[in-house]
PDB file of N, CA and C in Angstrom:
ATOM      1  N   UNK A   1     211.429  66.049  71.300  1.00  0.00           N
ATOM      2  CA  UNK A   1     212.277  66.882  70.494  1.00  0.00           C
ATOM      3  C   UNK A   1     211.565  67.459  69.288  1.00  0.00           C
ATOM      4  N   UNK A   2     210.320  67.268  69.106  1.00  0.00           N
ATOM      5  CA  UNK A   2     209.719  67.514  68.263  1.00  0.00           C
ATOM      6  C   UNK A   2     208.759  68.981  68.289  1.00  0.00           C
ATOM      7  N   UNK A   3     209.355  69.521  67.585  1.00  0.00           N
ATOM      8  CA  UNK A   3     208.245  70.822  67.996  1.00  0.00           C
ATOM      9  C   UNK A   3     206.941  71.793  67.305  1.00  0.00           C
ATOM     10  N   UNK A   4     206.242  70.421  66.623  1.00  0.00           N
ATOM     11  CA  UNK A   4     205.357  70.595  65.501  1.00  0.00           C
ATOM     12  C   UNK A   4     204.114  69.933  66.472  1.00  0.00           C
ATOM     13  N   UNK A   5     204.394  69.172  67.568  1.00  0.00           N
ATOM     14  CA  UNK A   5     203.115  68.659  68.187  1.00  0.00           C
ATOM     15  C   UNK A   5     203.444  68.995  69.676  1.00  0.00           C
ATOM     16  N   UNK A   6     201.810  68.791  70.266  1.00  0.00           N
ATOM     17  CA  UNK A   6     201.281  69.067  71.714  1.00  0.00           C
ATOM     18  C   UNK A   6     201.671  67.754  72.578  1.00  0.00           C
ATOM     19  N   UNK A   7     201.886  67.855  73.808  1.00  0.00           N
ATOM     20  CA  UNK A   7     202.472  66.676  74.098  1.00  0.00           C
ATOM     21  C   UNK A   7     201.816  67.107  75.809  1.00  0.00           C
ATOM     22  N   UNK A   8     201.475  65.890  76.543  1.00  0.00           N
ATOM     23  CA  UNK A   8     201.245  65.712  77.870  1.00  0.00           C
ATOM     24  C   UNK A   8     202.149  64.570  78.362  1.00  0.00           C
ATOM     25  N   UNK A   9     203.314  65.052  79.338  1.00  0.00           N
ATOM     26  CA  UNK A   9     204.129  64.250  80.116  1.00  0.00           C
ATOM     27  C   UNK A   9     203.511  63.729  81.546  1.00  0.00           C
ATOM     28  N   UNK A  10     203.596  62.295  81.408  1.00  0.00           N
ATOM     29  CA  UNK A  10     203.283  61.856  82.860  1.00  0.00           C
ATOM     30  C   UNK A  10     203.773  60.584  83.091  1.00  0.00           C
ATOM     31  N   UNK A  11     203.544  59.942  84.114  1.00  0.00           N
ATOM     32  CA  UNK A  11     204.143  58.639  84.672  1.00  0.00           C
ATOM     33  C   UNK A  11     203.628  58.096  85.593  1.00  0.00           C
ATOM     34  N   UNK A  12     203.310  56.656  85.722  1.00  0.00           N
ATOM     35  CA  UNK A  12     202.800  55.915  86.726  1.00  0.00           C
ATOM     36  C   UNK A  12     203.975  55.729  88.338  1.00  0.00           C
ATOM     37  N   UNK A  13     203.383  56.510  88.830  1.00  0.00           N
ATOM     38  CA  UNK A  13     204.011  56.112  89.836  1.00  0.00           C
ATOM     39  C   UNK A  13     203.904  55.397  91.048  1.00  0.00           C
ATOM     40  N   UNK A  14     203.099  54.380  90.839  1.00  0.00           N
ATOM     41  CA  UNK A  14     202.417  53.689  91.393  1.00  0.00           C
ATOM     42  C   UNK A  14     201.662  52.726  90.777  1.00  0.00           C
ATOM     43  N   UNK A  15     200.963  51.739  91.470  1.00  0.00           N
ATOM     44  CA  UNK A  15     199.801  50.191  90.422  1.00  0.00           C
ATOM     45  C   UNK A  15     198.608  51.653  90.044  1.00  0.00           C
ATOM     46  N   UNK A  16     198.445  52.473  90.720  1.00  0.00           N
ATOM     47  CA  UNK A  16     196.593  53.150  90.296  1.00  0.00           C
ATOM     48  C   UNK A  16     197.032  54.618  90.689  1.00  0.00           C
ATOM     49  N   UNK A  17     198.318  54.774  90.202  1.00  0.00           N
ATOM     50  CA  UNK A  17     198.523  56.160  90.881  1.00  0.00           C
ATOM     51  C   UNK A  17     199.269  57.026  89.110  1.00  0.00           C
ATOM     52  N   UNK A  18     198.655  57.813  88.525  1.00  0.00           N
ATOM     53  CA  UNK A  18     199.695  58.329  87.344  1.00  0.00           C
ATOM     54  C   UNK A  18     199.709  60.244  87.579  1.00  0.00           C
ATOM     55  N   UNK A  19     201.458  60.701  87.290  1.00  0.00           N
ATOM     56  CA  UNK A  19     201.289  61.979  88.128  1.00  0.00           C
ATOM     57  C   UNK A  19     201.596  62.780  86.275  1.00  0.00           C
ATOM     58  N   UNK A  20     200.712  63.473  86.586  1.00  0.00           N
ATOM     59  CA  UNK A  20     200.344  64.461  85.246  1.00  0.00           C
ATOM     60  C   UNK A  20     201.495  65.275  85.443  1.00  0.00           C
ATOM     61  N   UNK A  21     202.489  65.401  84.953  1.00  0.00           N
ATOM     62  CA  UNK A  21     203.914  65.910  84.421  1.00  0.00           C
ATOM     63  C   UNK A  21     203.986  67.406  84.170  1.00  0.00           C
ATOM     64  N   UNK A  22     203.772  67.498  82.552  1.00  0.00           N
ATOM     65  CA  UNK A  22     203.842  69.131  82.109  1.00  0.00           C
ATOM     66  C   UNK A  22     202.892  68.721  80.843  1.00  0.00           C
ATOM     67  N   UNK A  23     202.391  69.751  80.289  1.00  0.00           N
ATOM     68  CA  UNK A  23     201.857  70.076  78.904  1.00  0.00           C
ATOM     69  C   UNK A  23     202.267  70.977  77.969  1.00  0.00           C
ATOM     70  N   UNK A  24     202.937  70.836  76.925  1.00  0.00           N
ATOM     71  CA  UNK A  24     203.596  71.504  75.962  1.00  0.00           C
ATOM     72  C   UNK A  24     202.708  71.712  74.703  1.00  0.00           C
ATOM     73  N   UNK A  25     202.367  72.697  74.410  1.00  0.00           N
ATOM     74  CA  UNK A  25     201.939  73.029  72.945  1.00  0.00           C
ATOM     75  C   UNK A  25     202.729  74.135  72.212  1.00  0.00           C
ATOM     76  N   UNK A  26     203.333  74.018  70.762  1.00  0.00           N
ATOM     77  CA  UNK A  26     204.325  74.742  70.355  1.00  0.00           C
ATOM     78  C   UNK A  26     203.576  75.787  70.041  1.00  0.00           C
ATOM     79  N   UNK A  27     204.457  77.197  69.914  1.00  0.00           N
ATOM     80  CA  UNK A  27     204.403  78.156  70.113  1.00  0.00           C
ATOM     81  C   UNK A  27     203.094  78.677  68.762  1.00  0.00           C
ATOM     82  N   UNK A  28     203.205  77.952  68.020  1.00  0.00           N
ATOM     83  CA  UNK A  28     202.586  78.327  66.419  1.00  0.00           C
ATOM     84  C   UNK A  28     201.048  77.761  66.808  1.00  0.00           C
ATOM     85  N   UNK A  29     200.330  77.451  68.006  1.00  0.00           N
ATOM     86  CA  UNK A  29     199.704  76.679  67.832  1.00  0.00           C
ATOM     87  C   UNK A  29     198.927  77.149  69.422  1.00  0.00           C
ATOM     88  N   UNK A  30     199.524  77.798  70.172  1.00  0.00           N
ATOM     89  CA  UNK A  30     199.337  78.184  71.719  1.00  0.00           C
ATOM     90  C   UNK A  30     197.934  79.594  70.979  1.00  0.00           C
ATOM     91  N   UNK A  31     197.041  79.415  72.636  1.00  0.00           N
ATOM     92  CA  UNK A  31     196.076  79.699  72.731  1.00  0.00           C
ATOM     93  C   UNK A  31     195.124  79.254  71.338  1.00  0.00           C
ATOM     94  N   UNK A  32     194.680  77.783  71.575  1.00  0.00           N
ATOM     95  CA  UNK A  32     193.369  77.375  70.846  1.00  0.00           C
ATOM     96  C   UNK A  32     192.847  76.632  71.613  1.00  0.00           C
ATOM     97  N   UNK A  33     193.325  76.002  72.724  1.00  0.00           N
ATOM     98  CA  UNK A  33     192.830  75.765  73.708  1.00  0.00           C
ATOM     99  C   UNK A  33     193.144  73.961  73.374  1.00  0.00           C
ATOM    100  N   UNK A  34     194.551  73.846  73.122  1.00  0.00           N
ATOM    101  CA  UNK A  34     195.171  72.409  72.425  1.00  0.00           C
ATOM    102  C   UNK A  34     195.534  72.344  74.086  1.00  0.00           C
ATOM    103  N   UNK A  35     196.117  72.887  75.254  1.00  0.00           N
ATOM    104  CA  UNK A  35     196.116  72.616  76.128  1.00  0.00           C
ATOM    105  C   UNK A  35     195.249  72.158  76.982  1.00  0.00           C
ATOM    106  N   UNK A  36     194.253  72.587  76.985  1.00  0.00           N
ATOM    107  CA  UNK A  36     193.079  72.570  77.764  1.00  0.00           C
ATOM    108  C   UNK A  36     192.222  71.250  77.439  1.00  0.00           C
ATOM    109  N   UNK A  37     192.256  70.497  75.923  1.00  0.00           N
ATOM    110  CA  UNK A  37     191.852  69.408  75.230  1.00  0.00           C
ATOM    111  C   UNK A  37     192.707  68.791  75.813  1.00  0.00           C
ATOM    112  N   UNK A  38     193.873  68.467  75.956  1.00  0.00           N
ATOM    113  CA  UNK A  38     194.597  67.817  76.765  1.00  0.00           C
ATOM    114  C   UNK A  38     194.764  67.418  77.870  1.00  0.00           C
ATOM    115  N   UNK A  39     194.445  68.483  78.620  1.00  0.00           N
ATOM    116  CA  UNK A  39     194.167  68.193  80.340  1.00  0.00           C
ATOM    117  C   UNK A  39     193.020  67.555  80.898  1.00  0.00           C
ATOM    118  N   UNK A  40     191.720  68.018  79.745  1.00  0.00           N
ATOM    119  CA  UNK A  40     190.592  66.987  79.845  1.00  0.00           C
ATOM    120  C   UNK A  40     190.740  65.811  79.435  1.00  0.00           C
ATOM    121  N   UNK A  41     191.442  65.786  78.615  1.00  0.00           N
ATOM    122  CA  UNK A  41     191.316  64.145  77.847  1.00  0.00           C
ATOM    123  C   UNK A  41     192.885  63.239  79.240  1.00  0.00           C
ATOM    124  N   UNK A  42     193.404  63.547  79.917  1.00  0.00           N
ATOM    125  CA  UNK A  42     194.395  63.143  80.679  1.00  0.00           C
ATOM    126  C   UNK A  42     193.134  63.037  82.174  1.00  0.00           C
ATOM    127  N   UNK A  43     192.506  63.587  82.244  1.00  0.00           N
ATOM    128  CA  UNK A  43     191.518  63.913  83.690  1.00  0.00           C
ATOM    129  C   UNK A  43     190.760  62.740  83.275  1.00  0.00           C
ATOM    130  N   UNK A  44     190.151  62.941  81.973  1.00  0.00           N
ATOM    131  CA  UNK A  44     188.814  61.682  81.823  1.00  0.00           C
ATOM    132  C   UNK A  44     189.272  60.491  82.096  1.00  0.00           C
ATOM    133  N   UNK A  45     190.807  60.054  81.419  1.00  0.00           N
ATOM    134  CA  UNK A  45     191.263  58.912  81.463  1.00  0.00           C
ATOM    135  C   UNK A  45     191.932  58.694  82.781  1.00  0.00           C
ATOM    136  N   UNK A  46     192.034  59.740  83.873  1.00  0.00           N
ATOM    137  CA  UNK A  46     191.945  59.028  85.137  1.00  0.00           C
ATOM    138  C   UNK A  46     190.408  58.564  86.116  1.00  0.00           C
ATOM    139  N   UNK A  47     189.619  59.037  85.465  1.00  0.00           N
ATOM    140  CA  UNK A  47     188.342  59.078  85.795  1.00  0.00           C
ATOM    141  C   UNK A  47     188.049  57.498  85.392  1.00  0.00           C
ATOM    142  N   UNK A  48     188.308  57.189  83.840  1.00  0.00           N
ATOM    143  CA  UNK A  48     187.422  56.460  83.371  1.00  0.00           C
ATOM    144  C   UNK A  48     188.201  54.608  83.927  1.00  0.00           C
ATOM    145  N   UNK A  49     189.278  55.134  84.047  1.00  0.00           N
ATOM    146  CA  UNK A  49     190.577  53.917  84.747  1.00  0.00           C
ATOM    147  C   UNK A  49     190.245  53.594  85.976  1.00  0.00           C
ATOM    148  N   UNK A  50     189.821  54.416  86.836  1.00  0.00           N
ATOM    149  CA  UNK A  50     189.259  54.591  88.329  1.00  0.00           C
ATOM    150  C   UNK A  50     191.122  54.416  88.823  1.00  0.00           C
ATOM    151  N   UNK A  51     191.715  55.849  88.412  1.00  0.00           N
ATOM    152  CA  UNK A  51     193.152  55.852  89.066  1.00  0.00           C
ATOM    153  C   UNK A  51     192.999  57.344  89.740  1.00  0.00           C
ATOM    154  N   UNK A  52     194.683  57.505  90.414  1.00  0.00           N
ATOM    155  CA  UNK A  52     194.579  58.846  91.020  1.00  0.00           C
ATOM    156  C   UNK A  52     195.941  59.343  90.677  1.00  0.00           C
ATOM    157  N   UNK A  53     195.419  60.720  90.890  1.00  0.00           N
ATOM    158  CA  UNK A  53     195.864  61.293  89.879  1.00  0.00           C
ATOM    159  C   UNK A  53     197.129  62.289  90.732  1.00  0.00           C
ATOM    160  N   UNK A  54     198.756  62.376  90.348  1.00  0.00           N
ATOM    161  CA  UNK A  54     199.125  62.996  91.260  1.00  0.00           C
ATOM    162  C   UNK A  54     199.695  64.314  90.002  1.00  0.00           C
ATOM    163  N   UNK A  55     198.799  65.920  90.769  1.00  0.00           N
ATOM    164  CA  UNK A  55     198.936  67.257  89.243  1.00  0.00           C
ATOM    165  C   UNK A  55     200.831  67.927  90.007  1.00  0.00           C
ATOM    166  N   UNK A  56     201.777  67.699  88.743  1.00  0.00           N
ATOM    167  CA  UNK A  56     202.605  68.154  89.096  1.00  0.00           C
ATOM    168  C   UNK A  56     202.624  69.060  88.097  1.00  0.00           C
ATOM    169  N   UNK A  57     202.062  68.888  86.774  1.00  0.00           N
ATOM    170  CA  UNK A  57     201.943  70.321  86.109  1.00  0.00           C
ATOM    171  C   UNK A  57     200.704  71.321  86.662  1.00  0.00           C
ATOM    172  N   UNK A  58     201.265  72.586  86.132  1.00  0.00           N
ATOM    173  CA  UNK A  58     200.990  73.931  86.624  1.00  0.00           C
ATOM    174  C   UNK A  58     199.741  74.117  85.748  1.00  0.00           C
ATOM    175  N   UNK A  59     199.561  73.555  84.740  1.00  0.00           N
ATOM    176  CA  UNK A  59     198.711  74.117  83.981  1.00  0.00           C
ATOM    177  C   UNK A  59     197.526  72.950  84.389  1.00  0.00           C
ATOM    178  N   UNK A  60     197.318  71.349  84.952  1.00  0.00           N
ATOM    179  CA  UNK A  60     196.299  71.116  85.114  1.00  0.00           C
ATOM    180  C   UNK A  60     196.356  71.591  86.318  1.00  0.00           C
ATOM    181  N   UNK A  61     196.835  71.844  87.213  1.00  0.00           N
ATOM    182  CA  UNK A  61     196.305  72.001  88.454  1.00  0.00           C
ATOM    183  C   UNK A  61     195.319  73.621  88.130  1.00  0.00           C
ATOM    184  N   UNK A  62     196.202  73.544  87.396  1.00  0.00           N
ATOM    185  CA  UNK A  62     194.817  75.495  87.182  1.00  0.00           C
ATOM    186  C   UNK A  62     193.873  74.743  86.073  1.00  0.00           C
ATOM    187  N   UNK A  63     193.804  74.128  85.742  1.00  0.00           N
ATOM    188  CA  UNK A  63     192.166  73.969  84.831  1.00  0.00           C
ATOM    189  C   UNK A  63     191.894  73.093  85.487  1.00  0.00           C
ATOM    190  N   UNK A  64     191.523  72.026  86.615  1.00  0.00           N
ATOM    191  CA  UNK A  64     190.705  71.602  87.718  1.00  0.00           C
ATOM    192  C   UNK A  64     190.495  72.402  88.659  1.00  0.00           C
ATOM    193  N   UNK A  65     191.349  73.881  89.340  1.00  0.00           N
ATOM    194  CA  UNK A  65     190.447  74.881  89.918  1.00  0.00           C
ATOM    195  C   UNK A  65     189.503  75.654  89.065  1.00  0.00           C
ATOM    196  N   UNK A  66     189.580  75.855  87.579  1.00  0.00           N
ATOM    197  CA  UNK A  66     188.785  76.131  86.993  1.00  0.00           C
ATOM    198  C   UNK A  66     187.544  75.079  86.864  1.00  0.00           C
ATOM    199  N   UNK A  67     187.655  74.227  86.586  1.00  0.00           N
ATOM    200  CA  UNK A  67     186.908  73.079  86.437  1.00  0.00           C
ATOM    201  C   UNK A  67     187.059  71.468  87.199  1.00  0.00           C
ATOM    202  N   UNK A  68     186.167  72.255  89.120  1.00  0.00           N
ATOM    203  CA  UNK A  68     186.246  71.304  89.739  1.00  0.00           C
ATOM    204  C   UNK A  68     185.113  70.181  89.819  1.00  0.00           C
ATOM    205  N   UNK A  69     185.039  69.889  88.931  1.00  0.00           N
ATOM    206  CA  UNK A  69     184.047  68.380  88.670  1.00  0.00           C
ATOM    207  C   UNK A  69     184.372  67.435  89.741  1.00  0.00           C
ATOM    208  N   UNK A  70     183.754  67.142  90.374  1.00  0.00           N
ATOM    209  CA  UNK A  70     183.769  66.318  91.629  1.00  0.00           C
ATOM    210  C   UNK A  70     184.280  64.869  91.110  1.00  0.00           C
ATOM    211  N   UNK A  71     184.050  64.145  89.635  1.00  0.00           N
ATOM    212  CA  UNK A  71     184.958  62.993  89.496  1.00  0.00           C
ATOM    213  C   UNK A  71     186.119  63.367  89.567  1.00  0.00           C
ATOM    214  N   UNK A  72     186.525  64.753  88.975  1.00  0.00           N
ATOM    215  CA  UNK A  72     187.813  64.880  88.547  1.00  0.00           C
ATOM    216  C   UNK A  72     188.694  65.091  90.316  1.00  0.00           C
ATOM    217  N   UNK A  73     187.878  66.192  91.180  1.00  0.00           N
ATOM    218  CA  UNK A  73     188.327  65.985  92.791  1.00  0.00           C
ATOM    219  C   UNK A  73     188.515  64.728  93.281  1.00  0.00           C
ATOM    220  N   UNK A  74     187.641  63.757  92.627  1.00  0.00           N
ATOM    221  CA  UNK A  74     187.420  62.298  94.230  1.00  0.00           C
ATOM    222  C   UNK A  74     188.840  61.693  93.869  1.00  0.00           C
ATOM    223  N   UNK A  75     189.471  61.832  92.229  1.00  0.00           N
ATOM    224  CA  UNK A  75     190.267  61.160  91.509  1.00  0.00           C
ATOM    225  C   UNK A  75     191.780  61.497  92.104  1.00  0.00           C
ATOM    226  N   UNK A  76     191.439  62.960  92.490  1.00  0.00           N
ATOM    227  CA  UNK A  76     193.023  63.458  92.696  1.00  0.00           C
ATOM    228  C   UNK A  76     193.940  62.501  94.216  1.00  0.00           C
ATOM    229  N   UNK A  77     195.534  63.179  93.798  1.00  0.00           N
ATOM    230  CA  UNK A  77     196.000  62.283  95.026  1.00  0.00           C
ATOM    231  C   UNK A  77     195.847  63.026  95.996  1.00  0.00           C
ATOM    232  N   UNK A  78     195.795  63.194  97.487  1.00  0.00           N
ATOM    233  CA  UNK A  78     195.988  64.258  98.855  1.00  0.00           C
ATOM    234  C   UNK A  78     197.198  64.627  98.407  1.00  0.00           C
TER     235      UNK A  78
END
């Protein structure tokens, strides 16, 4: 409810499974690339957990076709 900060929604849905939700950055604050810091820092920490990753937001699934790093591929769910 807060609309002064950036926020990444997700949830374990599973023991090694967490599904990347949505990413919100408020409007005063969109294009600095507060999204994009986000989607990496949510990717690394499935990387660095050794979990998988299920992209139901729109916006990482487009910055891992932008940036298909093969940890960040081996990580994803089918």
């Amino acid at each position: 409810g807060c609309h002064d900060r950036a926020v990444l929604l997700y949830e374990y849905v599973g023991k090694r499974i967490v599904d990347l939700q949505h990413t919100e950055v408020p409007d005063a604050y969109r294009g600095r690339g507060i999204a994009k810091h986000l989607a990496k820092a949510a990717l690394d920490f499935v990387v660095e957990e050794d979990l998988k990753a299920h992209l139901t937001c729109w916006y990482i699934q487009k910055y891992v076709k932008e940036n298909p790093l093969p940890q960040y591929l081996e990580h994803l769910q089918p």
